[in-house]
PDB file of N, CA and C in Angstrom:
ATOM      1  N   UNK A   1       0.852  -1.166   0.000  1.00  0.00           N
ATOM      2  CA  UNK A   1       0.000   0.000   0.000  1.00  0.00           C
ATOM      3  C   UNK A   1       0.903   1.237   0.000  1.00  0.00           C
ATOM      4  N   UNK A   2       0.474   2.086  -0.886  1.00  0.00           N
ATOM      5  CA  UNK A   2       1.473   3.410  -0.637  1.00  0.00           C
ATOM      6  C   UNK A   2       0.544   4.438  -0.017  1.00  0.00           C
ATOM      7  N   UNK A   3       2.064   4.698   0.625  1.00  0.00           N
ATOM      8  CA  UNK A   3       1.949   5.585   1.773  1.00  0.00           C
ATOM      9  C   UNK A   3       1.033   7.083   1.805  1.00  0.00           C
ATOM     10  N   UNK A   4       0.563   7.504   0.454  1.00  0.00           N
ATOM     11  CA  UNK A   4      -0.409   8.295   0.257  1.00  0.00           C
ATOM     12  C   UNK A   4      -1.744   8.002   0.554  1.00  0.00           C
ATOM     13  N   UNK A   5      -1.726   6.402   0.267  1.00  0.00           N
ATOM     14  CA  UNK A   5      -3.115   5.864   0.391  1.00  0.00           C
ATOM     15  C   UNK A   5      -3.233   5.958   2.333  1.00  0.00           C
ATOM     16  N   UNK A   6      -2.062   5.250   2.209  1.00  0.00           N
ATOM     17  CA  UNK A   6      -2.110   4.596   4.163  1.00  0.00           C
ATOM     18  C   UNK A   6      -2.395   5.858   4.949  1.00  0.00           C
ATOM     19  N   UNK A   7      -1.647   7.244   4.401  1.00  0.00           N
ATOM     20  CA  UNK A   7      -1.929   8.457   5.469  1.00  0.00           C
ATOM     21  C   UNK A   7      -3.831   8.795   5.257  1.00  0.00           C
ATOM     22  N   UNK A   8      -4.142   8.302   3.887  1.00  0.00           N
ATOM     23  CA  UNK A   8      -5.748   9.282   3.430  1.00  0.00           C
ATOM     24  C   UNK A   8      -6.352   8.354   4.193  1.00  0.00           C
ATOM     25  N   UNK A   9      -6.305   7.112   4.207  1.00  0.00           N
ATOM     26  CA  UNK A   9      -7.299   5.857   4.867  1.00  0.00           C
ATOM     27  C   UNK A   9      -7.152   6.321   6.364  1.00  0.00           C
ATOM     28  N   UNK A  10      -5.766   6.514   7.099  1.00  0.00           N
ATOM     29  CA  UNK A  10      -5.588   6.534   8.576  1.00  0.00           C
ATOM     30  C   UNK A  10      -6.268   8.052   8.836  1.00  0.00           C
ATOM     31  N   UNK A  11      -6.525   8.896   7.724  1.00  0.00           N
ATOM     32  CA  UNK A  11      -7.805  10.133   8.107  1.00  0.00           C
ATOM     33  C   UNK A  11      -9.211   9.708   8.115  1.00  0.00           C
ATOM     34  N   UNK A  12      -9.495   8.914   7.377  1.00  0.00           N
ATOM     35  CA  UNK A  12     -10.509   8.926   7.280  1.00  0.00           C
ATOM     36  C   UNK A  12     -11.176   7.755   8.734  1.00  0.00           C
ATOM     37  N   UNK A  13     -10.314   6.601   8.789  1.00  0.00           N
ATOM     38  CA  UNK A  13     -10.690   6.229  10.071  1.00  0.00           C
ATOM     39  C   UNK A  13     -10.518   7.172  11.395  1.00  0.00           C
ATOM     40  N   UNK A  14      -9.939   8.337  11.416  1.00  0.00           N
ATOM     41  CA  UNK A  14      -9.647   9.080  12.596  1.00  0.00           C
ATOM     42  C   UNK A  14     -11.205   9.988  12.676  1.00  0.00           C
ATOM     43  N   UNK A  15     -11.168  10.217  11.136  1.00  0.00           N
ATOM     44  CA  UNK A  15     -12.611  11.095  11.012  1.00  0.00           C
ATOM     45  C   UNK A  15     -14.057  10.370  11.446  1.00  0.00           C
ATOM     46  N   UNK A  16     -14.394   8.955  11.418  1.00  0.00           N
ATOM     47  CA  UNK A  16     -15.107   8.090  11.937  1.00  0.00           C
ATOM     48  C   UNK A  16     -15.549   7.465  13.403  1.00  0.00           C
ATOM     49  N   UNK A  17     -14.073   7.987  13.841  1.00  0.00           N
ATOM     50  CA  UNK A  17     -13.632   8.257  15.194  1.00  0.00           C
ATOM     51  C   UNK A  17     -14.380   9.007  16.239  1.00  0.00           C
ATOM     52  N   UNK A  18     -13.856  10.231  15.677  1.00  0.00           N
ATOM     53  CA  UNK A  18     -14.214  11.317  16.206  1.00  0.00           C
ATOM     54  C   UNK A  18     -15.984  11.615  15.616  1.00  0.00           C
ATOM     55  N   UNK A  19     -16.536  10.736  14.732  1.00  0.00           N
ATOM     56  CA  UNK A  19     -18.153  11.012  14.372  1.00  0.00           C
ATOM     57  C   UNK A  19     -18.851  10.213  15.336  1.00  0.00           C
ATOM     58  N   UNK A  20     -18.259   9.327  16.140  1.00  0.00           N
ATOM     59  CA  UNK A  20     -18.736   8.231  16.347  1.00  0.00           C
ATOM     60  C   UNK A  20     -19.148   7.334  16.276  1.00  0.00           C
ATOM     61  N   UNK A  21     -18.815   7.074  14.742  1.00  0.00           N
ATOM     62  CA  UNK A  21     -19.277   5.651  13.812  1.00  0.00           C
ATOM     63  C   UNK A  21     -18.404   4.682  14.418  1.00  0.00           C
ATOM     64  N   UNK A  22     -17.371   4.827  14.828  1.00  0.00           N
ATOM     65  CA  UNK A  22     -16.511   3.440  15.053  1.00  0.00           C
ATOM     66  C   UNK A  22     -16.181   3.821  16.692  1.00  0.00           C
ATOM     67  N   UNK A  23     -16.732   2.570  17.842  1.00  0.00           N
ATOM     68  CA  UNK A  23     -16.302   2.946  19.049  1.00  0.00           C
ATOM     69  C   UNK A  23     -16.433   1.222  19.532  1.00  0.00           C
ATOM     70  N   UNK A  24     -16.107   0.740  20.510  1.00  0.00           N
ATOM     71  CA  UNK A  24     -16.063  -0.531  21.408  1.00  0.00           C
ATOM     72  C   UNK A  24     -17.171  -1.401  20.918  1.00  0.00           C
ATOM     73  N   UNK A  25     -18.477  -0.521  21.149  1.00  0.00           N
ATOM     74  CA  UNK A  25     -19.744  -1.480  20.928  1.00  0.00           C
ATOM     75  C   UNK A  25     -19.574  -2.140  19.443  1.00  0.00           C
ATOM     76  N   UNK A  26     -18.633  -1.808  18.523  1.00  0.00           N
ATOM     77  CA  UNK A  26     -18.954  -2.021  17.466  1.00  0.00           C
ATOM     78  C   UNK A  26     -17.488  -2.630  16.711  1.00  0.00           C
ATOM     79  N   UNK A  27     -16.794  -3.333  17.645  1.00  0.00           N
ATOM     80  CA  UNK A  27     -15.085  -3.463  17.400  1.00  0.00           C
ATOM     81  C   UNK A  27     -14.911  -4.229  15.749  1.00  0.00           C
ATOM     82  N   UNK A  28     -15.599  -5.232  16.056  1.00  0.00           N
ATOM     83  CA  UNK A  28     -15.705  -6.332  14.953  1.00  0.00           C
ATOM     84  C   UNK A  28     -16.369  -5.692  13.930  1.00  0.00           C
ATOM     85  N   UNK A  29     -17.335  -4.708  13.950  1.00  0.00           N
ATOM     86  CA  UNK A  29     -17.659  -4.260  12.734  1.00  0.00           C
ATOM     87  C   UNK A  29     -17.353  -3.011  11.867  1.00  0.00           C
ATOM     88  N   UNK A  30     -15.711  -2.538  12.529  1.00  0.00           N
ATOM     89  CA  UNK A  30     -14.833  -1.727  11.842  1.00  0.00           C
ATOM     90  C   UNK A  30     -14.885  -1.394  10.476  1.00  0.00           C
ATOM     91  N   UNK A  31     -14.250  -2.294   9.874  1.00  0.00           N
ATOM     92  CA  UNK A  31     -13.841  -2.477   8.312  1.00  0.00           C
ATOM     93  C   UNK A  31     -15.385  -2.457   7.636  1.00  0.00           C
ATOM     94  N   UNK A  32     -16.496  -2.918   8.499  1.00  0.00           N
ATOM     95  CA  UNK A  32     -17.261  -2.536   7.722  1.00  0.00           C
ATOM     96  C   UNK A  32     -18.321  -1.617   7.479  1.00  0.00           C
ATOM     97  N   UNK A  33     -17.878  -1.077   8.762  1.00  0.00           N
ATOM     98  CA  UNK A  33     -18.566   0.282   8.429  1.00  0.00           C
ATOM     99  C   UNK A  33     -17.431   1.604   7.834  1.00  0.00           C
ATOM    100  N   UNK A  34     -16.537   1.518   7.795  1.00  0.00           N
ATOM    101  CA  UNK A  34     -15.376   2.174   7.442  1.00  0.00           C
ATOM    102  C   UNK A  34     -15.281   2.047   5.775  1.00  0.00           C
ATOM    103  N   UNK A  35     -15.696   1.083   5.252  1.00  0.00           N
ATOM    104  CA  UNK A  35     -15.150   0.615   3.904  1.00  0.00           C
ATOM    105  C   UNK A  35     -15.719  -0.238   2.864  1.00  0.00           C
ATOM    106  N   UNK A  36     -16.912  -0.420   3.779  1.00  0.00           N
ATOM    107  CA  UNK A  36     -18.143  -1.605   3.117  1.00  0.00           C
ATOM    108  C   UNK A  36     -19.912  -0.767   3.233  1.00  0.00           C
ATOM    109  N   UNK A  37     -20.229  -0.519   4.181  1.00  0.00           N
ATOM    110  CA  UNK A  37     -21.126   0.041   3.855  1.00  0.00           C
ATOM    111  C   UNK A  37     -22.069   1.174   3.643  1.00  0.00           C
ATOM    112  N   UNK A  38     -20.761   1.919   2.734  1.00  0.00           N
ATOM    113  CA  UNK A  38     -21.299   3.138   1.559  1.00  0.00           C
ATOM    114  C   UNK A  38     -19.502   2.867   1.096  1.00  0.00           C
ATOM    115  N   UNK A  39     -19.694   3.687   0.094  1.00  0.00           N
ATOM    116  CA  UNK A  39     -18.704   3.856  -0.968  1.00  0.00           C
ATOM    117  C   UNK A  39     -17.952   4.836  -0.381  1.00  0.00           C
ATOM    118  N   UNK A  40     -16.308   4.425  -1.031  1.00  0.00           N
ATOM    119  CA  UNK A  40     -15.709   5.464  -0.134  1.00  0.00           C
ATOM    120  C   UNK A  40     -15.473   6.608  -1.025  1.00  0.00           C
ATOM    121  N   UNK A  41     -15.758   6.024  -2.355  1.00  0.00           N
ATOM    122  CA  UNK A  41     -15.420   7.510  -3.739  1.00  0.00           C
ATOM    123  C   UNK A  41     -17.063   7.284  -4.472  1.00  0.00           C
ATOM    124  N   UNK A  42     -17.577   8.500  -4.518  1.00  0.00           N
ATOM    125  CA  UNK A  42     -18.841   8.201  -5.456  1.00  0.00           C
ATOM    126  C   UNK A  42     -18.255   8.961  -6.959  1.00  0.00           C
ATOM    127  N   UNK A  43     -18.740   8.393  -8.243  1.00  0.00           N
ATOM    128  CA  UNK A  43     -18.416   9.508  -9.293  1.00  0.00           C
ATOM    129  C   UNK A  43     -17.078   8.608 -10.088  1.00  0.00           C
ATOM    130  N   UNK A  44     -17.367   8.453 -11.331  1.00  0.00           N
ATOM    131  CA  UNK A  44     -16.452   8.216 -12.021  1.00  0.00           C
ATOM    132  C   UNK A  44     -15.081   8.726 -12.085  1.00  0.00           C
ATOM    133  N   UNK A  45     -15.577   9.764 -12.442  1.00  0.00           N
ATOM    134  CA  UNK A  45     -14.540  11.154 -12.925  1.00  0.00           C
ATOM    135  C   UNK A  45     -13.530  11.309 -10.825  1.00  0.00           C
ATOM    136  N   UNK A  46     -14.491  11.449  -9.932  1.00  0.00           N
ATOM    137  CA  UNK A  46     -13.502  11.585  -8.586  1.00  0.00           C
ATOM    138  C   UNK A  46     -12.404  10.218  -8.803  1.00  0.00           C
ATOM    139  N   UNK A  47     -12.827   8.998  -9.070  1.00  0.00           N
ATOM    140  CA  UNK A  47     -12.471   7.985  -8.408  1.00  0.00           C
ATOM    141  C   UNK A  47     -11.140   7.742  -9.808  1.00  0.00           C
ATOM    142  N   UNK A  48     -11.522   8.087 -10.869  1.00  0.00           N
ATOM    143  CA  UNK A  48     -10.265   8.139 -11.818  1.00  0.00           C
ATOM    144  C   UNK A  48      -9.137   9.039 -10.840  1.00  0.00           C
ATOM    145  N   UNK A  49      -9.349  10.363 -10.874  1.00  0.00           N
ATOM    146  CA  UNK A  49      -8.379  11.130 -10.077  1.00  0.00           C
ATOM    147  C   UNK A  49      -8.132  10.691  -8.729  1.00  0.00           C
ATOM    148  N   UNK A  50      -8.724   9.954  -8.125  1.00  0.00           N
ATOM    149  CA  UNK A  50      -7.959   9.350  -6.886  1.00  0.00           C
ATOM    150  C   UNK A  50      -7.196   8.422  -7.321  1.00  0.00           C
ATOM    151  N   UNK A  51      -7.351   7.526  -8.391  1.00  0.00           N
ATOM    152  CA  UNK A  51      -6.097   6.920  -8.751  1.00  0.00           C
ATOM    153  C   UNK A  51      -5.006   7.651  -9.529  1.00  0.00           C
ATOM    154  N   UNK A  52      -5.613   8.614  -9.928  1.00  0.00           N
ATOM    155  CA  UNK A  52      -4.110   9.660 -10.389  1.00  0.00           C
ATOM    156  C   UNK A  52      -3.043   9.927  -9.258  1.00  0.00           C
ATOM    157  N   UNK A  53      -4.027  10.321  -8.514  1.00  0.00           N
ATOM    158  CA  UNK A  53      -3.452  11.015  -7.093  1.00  0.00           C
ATOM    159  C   UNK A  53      -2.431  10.264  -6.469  1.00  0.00           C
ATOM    160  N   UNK A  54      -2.519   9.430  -6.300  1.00  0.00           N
ATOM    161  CA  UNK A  54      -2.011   8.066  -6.129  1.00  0.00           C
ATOM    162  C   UNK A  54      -1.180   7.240  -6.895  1.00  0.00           C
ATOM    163  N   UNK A  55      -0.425   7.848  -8.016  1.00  0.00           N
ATOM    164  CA  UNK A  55      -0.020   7.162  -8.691  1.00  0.00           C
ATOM    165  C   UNK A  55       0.179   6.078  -9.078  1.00  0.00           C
ATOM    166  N   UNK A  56      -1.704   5.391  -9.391  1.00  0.00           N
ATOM    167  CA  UNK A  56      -1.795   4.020  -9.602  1.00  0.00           C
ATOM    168  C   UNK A  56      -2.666   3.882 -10.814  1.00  0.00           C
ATOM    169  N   UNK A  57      -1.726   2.968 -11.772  1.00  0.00           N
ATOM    170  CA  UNK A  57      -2.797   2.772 -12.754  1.00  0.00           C
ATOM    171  C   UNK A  57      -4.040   2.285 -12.861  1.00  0.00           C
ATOM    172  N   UNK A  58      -5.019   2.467 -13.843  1.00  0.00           N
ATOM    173  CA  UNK A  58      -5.985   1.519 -13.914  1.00  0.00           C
ATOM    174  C   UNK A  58      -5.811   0.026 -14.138  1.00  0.00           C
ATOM    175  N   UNK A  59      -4.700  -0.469 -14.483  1.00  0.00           N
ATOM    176  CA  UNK A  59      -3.917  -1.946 -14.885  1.00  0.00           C
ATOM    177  C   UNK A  59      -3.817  -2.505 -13.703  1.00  0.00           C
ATOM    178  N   UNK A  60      -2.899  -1.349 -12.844  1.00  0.00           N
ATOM    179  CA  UNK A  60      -2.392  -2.268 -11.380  1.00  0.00           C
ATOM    180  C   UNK A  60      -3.774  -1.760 -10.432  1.00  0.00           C
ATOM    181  N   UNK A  61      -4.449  -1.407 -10.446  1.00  0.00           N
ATOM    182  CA  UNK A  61      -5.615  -1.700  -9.653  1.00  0.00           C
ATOM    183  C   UNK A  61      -6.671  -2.352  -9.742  1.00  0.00           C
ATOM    184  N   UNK A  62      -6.720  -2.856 -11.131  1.00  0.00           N
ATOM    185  CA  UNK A  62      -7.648  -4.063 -11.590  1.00  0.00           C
ATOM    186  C   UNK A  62      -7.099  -4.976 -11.273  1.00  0.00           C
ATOM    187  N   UNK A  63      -5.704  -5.589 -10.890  1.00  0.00           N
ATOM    188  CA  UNK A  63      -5.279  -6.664 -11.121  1.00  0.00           C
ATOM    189  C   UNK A  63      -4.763  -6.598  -9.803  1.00  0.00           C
ATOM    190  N   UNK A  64      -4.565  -5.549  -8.881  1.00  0.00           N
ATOM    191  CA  UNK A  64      -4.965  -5.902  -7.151  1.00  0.00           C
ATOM    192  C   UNK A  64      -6.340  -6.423  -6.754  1.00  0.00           C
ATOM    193  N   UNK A  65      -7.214  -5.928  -7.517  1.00  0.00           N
ATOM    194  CA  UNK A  65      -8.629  -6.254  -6.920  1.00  0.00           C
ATOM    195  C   UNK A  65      -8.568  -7.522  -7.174  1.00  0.00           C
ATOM    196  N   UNK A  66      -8.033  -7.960  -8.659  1.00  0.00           N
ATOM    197  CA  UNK A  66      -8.438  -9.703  -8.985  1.00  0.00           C
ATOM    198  C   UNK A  66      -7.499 -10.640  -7.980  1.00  0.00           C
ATOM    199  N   UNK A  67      -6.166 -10.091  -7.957  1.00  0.00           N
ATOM    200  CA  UNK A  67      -5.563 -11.119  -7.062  1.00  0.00           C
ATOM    201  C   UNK A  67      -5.846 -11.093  -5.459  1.00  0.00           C
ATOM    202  N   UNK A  68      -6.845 -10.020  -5.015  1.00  0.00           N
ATOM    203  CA  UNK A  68      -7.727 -10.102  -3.803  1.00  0.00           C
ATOM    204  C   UNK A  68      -8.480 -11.151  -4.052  1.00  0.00           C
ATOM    205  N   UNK A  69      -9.434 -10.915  -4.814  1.00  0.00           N
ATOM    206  CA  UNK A  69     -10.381 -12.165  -5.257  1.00  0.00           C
ATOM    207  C   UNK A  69      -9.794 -12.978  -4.990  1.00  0.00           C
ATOM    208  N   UNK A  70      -9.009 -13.704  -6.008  1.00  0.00           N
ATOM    209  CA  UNK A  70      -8.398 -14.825  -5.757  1.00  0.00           C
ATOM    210  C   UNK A  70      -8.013 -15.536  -4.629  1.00  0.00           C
ATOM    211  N   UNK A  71      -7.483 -14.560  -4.041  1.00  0.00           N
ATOM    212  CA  UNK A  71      -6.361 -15.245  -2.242  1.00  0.00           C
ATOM    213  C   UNK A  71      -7.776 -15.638  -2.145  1.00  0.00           C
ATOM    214  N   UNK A  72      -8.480 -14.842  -1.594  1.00  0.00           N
ATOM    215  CA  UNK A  72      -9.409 -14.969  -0.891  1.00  0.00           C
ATOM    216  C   UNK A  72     -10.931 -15.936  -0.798  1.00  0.00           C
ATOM    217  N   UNK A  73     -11.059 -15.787  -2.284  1.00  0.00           N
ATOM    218  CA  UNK A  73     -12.750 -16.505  -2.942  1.00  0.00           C
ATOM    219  C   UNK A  73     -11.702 -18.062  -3.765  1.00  0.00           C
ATOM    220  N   UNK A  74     -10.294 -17.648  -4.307  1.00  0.00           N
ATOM    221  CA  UNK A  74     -10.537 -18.791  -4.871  1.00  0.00           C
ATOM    222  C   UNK A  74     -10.607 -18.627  -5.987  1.00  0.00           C
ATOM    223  N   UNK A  75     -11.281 -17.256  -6.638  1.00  0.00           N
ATOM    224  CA  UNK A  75     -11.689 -16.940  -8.399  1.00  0.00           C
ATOM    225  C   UNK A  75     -11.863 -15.476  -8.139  1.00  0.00           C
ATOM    226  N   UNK A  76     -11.698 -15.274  -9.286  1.00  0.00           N
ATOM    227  CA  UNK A  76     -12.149 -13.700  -9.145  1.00  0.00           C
ATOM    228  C   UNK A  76     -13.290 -13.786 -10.240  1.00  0.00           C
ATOM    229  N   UNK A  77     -14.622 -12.811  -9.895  1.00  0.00           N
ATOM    230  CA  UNK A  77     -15.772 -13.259 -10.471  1.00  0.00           C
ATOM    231  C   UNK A  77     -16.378 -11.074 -10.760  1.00  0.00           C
ATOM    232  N   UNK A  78     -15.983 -10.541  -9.880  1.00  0.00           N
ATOM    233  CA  UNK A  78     -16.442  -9.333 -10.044  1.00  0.00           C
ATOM    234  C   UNK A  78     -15.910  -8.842 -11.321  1.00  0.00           C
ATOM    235  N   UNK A  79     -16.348  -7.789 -11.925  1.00  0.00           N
ATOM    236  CA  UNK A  79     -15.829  -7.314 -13.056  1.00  0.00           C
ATOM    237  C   UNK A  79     -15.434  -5.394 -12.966  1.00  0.00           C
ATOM    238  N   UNK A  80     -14.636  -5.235 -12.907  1.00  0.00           N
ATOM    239  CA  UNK A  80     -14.161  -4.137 -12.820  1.00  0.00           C
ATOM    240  C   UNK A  80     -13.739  -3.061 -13.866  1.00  0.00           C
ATOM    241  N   UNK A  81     -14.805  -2.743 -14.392  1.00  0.00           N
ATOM    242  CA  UNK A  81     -15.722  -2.291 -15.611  1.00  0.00           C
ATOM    243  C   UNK A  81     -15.057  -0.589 -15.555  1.00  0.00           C
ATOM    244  N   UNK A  82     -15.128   0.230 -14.604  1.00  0.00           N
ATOM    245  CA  UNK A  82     -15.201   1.384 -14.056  1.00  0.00           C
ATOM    246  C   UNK A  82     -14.478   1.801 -12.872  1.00  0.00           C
ATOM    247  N   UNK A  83     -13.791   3.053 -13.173  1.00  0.00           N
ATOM    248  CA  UNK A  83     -12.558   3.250 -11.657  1.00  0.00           C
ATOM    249  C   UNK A  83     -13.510   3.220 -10.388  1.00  0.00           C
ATOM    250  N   UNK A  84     -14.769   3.774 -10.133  1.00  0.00           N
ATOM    251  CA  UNK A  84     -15.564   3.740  -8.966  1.00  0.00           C
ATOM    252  C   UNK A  84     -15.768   2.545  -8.310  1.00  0.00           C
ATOM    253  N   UNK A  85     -15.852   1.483  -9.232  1.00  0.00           N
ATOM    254  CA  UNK A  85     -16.026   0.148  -8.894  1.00  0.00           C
ATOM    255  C   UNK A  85     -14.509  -0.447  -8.282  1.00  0.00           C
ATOM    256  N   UNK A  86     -13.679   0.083  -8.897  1.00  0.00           N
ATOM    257  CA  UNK A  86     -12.584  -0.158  -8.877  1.00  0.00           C
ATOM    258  C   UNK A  86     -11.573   0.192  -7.634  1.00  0.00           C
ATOM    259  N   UNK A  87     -11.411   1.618  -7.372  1.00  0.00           N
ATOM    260  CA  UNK A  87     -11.402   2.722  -6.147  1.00  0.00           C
ATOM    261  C   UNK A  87     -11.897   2.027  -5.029  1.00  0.00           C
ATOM    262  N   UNK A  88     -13.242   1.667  -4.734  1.00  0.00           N
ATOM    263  CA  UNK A  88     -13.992   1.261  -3.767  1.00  0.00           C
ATOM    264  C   UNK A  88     -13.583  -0.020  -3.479  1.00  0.00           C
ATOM    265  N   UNK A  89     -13.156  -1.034  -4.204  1.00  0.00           N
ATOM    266  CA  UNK A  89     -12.753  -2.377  -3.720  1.00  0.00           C
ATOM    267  C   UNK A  89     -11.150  -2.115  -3.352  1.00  0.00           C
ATOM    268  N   UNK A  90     -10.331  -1.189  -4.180  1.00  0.00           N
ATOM    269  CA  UNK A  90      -8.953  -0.811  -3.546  1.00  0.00           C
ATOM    270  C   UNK A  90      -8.609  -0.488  -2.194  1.00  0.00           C
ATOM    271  N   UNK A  91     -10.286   0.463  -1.844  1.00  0.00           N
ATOM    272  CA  UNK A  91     -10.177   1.182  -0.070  1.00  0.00           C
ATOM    273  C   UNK A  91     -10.548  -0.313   0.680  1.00  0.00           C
ATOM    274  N   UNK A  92     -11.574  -1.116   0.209  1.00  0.00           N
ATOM    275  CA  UNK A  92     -12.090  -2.045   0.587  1.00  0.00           C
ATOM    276  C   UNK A  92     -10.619  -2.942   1.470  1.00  0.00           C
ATOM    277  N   UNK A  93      -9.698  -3.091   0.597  1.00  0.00           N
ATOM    278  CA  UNK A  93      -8.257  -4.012   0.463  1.00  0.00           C
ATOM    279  C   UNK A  93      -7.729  -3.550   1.177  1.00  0.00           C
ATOM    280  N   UNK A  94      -7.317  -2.033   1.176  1.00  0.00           N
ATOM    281  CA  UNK A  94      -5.909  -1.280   2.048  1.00  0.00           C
ATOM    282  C   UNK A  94      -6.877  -1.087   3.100  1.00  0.00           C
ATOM    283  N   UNK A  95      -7.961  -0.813   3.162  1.00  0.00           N
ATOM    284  CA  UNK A  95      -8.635  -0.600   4.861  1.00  0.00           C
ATOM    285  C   UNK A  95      -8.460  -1.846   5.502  1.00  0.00           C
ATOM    286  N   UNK A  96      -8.507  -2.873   5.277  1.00  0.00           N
ATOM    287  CA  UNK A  96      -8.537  -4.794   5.859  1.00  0.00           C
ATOM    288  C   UNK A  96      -7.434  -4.449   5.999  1.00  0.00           C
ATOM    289  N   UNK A  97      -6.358  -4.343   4.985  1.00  0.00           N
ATOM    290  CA  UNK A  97      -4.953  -4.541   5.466  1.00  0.00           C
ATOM    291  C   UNK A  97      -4.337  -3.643   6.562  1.00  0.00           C
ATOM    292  N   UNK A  98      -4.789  -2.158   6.452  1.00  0.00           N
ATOM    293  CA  UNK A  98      -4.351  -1.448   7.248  1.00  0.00           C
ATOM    294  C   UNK A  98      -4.743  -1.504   9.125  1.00  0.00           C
ATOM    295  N   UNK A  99      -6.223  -2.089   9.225  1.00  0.00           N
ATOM    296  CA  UNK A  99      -7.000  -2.592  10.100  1.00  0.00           C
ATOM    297  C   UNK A  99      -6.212  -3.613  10.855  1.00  0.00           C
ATOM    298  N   UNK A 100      -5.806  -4.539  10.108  1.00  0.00           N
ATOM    299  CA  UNK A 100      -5.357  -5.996  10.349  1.00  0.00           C
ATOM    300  C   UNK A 100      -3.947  -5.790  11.131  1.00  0.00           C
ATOM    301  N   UNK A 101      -3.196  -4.787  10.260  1.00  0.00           N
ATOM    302  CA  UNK A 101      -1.934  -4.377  10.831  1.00  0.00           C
ATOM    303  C   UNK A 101      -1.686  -3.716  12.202  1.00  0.00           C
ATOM    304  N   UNK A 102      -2.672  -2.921  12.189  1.00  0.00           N
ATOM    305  CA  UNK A 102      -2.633  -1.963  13.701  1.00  0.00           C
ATOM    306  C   UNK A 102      -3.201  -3.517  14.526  1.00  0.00           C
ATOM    307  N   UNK A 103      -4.320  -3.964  14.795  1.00  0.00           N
ATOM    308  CA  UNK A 103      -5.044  -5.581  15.222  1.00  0.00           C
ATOM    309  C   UNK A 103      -5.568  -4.810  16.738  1.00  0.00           C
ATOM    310  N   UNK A 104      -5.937  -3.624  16.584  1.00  0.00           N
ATOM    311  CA  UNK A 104      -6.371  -2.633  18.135  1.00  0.00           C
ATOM    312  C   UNK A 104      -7.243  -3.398  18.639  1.00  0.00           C
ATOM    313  N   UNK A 105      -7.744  -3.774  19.948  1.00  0.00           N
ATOM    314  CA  UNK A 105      -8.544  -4.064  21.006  1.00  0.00           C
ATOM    315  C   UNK A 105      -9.355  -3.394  21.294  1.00  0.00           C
ATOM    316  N   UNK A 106      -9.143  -1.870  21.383  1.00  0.00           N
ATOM    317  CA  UNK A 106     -10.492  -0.757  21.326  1.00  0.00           C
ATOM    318  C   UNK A 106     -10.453   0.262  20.755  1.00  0.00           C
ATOM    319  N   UNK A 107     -11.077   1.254  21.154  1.00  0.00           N
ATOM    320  CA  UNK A 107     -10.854   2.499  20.279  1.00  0.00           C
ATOM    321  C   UNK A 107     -10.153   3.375  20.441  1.00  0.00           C
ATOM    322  N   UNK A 108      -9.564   3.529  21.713  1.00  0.00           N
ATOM    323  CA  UNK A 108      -8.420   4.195  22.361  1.00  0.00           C
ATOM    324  C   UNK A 108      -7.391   3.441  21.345  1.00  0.00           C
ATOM    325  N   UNK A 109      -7.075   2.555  21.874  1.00  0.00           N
ATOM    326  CA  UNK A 109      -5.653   2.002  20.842  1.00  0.00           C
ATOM    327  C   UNK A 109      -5.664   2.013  19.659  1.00  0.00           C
ATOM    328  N   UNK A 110      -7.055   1.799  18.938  1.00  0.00           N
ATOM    329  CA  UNK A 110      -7.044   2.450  17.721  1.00  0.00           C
ATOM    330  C   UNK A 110      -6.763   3.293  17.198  1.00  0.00           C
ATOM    331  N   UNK A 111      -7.081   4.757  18.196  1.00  0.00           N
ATOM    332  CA  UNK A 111      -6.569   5.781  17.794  1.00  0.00           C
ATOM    333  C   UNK A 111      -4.857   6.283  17.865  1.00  0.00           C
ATOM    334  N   UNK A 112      -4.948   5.699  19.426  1.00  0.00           N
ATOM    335  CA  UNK A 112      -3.323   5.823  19.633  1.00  0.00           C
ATOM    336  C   UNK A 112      -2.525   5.546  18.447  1.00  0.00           C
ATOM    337  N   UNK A 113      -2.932   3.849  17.157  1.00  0.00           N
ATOM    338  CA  UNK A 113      -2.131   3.686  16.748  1.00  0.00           C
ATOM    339  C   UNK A 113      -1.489   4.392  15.117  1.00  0.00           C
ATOM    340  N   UNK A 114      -3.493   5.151  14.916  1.00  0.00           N
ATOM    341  CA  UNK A 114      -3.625   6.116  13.933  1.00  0.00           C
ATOM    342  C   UNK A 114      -2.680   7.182  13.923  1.00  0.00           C
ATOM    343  N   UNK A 115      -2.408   8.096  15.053  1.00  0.00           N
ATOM    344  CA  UNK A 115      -2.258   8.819  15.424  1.00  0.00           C
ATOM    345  C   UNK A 115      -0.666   8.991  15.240  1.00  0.00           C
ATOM    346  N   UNK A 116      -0.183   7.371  15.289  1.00  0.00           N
ATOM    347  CA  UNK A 116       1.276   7.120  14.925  1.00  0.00           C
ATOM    348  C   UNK A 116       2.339   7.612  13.753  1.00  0.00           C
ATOM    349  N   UNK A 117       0.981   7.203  13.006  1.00  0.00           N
ATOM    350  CA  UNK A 117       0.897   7.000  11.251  1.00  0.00           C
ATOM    351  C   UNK A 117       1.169   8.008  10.612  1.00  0.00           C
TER     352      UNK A 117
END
């Protein structure tokens, strides 16, 4: 994950934080309220320029999403037609990974470990 992505993701979980979407009662369901349920780029045209921003092609982000698939399902079956579609399963990936890495116990340490970053 590059480090442009890892600092925008470790805002946006800090910003979730502080809304109170993500706190104790809800440990296990982090990643998915963070990154699963709503989109984290709406708009074609935004979600192209977040991969500009980012200096990531449309090539190597289709073919992160598929070899996600894969580890994971076994096949890759989604079709990644459009950067929005595309964008959104990328945050989907680096939020799990970035999540997984910190492995916080609550929301204090969560933040503590954001805060690192």
């Amino acid at each position: 994950m590059k480090t442009s992505i890892k600092q925008e993701l470790t805002h946006h979980l800090l910003e979730l934080i502080n809304d109170g979407v993500l706190h104790n009662d809800n440990l296990d369901e982090w990643h998915f309220h963070c990154f699963n349920e709503d989109y984290y780029i709406i708009g074609y045209y935004q979600a192209e320029e977040w991969l500009k921003s980012h200096g990531i092609s449309c090539f190597e982000a289709i073919s992160t999403c598929q070899e996600y698939e894969i580890d994971v399902f076994g096949e890759s079956t989604k079709i990644y037609d459009n950067a929005e579609t595309t964008v959104n399963m990328l945050a989907y990936i680096y939020g799990e990974e970035l999540l997984n890495k910190i492995k916080a116990s609550d929301i204090e340490e969560l933040k503590e470990e954001l805060n690192k970053i």
